[in-house]
Each structure stands twice: as C-alpha cells, then as structure tokens.
N, C-alpha and C. Protein backbone atom coordinates (compact mmCIF):
# COMPACT_ATOMS: atom_id res chain seq x y z
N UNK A 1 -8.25 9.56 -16.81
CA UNK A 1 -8.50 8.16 -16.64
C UNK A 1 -9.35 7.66 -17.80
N UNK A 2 -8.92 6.72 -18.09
CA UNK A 2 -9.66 5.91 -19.50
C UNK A 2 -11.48 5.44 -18.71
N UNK A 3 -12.36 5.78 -19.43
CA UNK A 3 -13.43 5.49 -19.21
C UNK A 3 -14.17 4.74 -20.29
N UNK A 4 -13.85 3.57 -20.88
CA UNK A 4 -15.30 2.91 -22.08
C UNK A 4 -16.39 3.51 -22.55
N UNK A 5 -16.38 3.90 -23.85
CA UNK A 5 -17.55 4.30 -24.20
C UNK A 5 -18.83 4.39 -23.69
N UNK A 6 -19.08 2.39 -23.67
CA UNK A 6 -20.09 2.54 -23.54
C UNK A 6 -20.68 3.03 -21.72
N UNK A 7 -19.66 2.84 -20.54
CA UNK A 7 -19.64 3.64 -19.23
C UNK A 7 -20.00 4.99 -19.36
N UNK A 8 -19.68 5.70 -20.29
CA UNK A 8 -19.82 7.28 -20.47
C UNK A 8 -21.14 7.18 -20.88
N UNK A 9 -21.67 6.66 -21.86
CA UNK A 9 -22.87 6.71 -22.73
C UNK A 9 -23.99 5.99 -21.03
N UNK A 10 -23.54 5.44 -20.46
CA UNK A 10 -24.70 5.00 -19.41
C UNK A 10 -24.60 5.82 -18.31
N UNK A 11 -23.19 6.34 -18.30
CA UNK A 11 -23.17 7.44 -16.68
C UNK A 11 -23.91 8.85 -17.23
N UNK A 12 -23.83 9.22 -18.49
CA UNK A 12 -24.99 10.19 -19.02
C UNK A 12 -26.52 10.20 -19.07
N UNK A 13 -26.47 8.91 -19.37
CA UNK A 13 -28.00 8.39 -19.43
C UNK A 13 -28.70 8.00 -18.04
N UNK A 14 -28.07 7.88 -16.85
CA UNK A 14 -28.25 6.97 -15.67
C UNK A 14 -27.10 8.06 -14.24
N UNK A 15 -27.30 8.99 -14.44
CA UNK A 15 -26.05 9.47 -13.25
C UNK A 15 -26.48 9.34 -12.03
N UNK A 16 -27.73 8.57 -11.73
CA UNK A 16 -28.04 8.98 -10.40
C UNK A 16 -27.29 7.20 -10.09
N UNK A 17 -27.79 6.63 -10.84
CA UNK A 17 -27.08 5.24 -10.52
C UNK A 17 -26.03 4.88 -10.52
N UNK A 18 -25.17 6.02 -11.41
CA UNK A 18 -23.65 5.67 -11.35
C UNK A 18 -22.77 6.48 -10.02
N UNK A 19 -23.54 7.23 -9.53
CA UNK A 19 -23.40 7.95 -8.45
C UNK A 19 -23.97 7.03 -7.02
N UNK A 20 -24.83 6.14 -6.91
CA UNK A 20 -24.53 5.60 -6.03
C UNK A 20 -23.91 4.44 -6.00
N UNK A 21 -23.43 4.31 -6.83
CA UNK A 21 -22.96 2.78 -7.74
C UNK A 21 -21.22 3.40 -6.63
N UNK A 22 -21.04 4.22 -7.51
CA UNK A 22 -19.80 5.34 -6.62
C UNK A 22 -19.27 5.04 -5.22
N UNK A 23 -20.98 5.79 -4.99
CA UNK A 23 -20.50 5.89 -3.41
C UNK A 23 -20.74 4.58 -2.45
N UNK A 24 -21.15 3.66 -2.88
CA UNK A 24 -21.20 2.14 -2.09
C UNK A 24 -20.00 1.40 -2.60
N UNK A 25 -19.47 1.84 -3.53
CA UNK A 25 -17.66 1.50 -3.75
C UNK A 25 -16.78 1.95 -2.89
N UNK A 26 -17.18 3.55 -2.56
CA UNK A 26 -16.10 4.07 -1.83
C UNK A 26 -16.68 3.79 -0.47
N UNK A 27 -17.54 3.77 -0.09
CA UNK A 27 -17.82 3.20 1.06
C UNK A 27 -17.14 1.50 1.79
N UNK A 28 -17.62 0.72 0.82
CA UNK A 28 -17.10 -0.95 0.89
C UNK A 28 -15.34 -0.53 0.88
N UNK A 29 -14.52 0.58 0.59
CA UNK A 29 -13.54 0.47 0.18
C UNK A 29 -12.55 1.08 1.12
N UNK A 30 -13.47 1.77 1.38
CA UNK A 30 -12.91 2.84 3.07
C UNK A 30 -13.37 2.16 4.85
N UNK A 31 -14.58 1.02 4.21
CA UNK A 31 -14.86 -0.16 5.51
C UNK A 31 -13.65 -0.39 6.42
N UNK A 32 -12.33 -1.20 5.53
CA UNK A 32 -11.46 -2.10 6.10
C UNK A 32 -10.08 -2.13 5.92
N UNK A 33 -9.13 -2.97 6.14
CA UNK A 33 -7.62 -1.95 6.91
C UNK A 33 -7.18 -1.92 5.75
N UNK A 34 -7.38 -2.83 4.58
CA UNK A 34 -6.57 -3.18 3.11
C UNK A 34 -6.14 -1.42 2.50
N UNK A 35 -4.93 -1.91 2.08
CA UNK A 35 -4.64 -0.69 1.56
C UNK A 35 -4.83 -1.07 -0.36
N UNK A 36 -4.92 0.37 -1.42
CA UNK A 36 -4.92 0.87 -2.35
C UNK A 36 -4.49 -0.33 -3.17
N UNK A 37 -2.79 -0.52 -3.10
CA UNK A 37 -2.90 -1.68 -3.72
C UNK A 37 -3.09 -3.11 -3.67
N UNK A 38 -3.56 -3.13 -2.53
CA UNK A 38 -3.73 -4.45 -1.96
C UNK A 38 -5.06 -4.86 -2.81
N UNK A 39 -5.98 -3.80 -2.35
CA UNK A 39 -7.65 -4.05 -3.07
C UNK A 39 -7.65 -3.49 -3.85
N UNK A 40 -6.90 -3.32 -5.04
CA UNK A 40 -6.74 -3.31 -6.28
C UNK A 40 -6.43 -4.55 -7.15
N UNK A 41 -5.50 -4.99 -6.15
CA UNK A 41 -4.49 -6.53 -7.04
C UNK A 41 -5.57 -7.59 -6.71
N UNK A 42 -6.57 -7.49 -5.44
CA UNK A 42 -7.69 -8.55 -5.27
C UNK A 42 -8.85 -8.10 -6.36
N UNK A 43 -9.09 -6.77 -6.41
CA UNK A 43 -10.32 -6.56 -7.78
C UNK A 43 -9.46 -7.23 -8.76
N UNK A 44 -8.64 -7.12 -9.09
CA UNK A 44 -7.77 -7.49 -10.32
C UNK A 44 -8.09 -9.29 -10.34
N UNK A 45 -8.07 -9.72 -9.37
CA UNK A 45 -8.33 -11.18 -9.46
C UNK A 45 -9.65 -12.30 -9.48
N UNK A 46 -10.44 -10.69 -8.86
CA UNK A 46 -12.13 -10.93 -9.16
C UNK A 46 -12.44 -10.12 -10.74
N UNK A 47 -11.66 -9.96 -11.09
CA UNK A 47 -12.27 -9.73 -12.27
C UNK A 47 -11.65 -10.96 -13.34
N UNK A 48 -10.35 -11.01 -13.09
CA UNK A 48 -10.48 -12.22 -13.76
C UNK A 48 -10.75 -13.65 -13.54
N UNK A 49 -11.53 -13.63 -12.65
CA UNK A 49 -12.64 -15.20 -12.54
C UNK A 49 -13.78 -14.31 -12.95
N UNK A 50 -13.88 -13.07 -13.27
CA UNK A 50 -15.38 -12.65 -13.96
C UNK A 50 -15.28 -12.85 -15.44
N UNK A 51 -13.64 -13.10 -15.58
CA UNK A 51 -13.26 -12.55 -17.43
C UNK A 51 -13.97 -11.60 -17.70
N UNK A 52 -13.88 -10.41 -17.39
CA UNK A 52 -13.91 -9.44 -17.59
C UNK A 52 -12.50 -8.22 -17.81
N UNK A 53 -12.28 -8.63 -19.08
CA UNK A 53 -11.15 -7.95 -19.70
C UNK A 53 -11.41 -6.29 -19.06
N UNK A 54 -12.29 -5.25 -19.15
CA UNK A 54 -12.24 -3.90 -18.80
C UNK A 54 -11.54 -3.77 -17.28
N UNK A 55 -12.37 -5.10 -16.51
CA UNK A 55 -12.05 -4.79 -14.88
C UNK A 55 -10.51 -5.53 -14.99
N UNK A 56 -9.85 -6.24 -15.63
CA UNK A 56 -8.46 -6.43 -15.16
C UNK A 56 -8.01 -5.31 -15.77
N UNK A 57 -8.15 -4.74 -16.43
CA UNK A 57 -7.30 -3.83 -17.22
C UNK A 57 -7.31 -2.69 -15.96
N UNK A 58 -8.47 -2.20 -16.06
CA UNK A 58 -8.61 -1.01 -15.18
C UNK A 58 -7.78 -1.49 -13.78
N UNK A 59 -7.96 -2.09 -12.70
CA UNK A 59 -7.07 -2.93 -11.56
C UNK A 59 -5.95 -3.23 -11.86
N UNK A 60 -5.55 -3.39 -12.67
CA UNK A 60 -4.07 -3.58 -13.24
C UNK A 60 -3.57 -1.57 -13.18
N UNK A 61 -4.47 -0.91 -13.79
CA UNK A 61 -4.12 0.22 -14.12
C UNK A 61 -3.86 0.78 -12.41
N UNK A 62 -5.07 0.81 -11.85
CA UNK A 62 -5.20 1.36 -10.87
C UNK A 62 -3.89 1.03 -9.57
N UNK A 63 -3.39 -0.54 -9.57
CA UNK A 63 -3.14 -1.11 -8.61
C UNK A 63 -1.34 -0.51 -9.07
N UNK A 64 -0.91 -0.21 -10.34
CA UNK A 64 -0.01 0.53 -10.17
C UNK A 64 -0.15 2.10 -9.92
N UNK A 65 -1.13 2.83 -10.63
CA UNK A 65 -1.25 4.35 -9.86
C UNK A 65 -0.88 3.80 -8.19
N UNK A 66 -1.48 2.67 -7.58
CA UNK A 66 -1.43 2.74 -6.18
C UNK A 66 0.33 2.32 -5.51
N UNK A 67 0.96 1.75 -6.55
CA UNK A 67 2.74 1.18 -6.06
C UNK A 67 2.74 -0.34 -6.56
N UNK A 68 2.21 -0.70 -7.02
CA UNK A 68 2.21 -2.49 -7.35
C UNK A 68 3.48 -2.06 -8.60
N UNK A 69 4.27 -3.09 -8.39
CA UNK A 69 4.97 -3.64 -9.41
C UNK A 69 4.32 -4.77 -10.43
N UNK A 70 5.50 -4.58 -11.77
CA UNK A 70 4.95 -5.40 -12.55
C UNK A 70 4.74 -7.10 -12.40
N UNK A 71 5.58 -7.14 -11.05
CA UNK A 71 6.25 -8.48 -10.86
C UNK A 71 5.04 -8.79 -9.67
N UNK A 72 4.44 -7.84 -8.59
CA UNK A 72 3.15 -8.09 -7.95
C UNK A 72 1.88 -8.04 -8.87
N UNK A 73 1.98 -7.75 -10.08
CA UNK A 73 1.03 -7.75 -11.07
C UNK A 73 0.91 -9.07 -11.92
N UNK A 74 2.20 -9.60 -12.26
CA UNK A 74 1.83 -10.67 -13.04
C UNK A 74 1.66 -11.86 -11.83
N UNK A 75 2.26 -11.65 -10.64
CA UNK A 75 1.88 -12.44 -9.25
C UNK A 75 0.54 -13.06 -9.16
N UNK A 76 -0.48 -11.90 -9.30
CA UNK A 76 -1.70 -11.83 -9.19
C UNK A 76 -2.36 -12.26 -10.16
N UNK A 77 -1.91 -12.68 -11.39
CA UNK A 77 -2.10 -13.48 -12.43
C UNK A 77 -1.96 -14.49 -12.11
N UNK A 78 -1.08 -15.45 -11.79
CA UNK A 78 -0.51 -16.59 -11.94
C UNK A 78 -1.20 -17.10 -10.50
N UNK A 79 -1.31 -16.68 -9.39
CA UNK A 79 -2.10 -17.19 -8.28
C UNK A 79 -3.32 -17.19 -8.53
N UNK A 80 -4.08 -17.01 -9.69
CA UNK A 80 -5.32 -17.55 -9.88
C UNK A 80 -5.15 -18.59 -10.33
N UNK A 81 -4.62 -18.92 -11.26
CA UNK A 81 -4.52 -20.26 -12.40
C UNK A 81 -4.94 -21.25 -11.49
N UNK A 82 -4.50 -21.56 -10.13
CA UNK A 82 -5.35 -22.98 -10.07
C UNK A 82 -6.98 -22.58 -9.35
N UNK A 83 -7.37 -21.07 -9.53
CA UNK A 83 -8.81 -20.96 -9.09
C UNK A 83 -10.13 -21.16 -10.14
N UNK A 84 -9.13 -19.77 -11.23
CA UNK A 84 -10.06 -19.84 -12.56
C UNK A 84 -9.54 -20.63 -13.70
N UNK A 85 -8.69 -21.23 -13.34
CA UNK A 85 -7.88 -22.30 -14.97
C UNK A 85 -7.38 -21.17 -15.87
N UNK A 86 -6.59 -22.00 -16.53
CA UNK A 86 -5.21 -21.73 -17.42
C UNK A 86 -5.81 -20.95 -18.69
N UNK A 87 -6.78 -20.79 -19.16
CA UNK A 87 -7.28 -20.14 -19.89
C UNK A 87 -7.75 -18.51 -19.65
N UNK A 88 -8.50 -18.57 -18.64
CA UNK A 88 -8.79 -17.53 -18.15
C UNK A 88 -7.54 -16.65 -17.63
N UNK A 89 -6.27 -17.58 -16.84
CA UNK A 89 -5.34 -16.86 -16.57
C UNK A 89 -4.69 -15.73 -17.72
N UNK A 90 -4.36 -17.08 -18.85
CA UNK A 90 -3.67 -16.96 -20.46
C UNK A 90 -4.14 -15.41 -20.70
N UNK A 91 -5.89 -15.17 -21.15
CA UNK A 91 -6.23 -14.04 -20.91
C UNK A 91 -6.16 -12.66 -19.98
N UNK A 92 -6.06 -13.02 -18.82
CA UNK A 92 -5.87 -12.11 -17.64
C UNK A 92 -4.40 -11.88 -18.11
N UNK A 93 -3.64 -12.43 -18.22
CA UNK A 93 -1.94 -12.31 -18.44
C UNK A 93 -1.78 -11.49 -19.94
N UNK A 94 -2.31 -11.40 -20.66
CA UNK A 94 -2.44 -10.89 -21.93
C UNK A 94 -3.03 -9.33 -21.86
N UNK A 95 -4.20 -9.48 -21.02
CA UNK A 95 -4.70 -7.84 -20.59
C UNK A 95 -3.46 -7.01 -19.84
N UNK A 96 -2.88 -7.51 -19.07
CA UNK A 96 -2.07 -7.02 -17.80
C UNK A 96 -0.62 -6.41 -18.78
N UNK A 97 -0.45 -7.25 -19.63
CA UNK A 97 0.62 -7.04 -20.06
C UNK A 97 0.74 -6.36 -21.18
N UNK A 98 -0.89 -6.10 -21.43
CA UNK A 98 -1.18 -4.94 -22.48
C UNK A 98 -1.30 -3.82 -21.52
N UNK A 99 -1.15 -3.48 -20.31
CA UNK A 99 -1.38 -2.42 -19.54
C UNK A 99 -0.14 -2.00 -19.09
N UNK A 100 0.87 -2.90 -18.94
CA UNK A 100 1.98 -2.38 -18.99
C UNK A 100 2.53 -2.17 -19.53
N UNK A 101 2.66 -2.75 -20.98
CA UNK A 101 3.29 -2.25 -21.86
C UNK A 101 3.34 -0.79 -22.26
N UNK A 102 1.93 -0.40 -22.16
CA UNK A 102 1.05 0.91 -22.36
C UNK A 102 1.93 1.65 -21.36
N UNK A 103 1.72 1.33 -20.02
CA UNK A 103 2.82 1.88 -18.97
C UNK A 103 3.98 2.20 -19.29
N UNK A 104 4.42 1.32 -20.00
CA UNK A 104 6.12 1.59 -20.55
C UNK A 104 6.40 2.50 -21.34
N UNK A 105 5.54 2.70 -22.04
CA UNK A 105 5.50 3.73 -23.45
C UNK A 105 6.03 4.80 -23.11
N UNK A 106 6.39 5.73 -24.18
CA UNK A 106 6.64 6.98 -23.80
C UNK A 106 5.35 7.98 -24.03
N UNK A 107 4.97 8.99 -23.39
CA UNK A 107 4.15 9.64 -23.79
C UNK A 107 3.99 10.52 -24.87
C-alpha cells in the first residue's frame, strides 16, 4: 500500500499516535452496518470537500480494493459538485482518474 513520505516520517517519529489514530478508525468503522465500499466512496467525498488530494486518492484506491467501479467512482465525484463546487469537483475528478488510470496499467 502506498504510504506518503511524509506519513512514514511521522508514524516513525509518533507511533504511539498513529496507533491510536488506527484503532479509533477501525473502531468508528466496525460501529455501523455500512459496508467497505460504501465508507470508502463517503471518505472519498469527505475528502474532497477537505481538498485533500492524498485522502481522495487513497478512498478512491481503497473503495476499489473494496468492489466500487469506475463508474461508482466518478459517481461520487460528480454528486458533490453541487456541495463543494465545480472546482473542487474538477480536482477530485482529476485525482480519481489519476488512480485509475494507475489501476489500468499493466504491472
């Protein structure tokens, strides 16, 4: 799994925090009935009203490891546009489709 530099450089420096950082994820995540890709394609949509390019990328990544299609992926793009505006979408749609593309590749 792709991890950001600078995530590695702070989960080294900080593991006790990224460890409960962890487990109150998997906790909030194992709470309620939503399945894998369901609360994946919703992180995917809180991250982009965060514009936070790493978290759509990663939710994009994840929400297909979980069965999302590309077509429930760019879905989840385009049903923000009238939350976070056309800009932020433009971006979110540009990450996603750099993640699939990547997907498509051959290895």
């Amino acid at each position: 799994m792709y991890l950001p530099t600078v995530f590695q450089r702070f989960k080294k420096d900080f593991p006790e925090i990224i460890d409960a950082s962890e487990r109150m994820g998997d906790l909030c995540s194992r709470t309620g009935p939503l399945d894998e890709k369901s609360k994946h394609l919703i992180q995917l949509g809180i991250a982009m009203g965060a514009a936070s390019k790493g978290g759509v990328r990663s939710h994009a990544r994840q929400a297909l490891q979980a069965g999302a299609t590309r077509d429930e992926l760019l879905h989840a793009v385009l049903i923000g546009n009238s939350t976070v505006g056309f800009p932020a979408m433009i971006a979110a749609y540009g990450w996603v489709t750099d993640v699939l593309e990547a997907d498509d590749s051959p290895d």
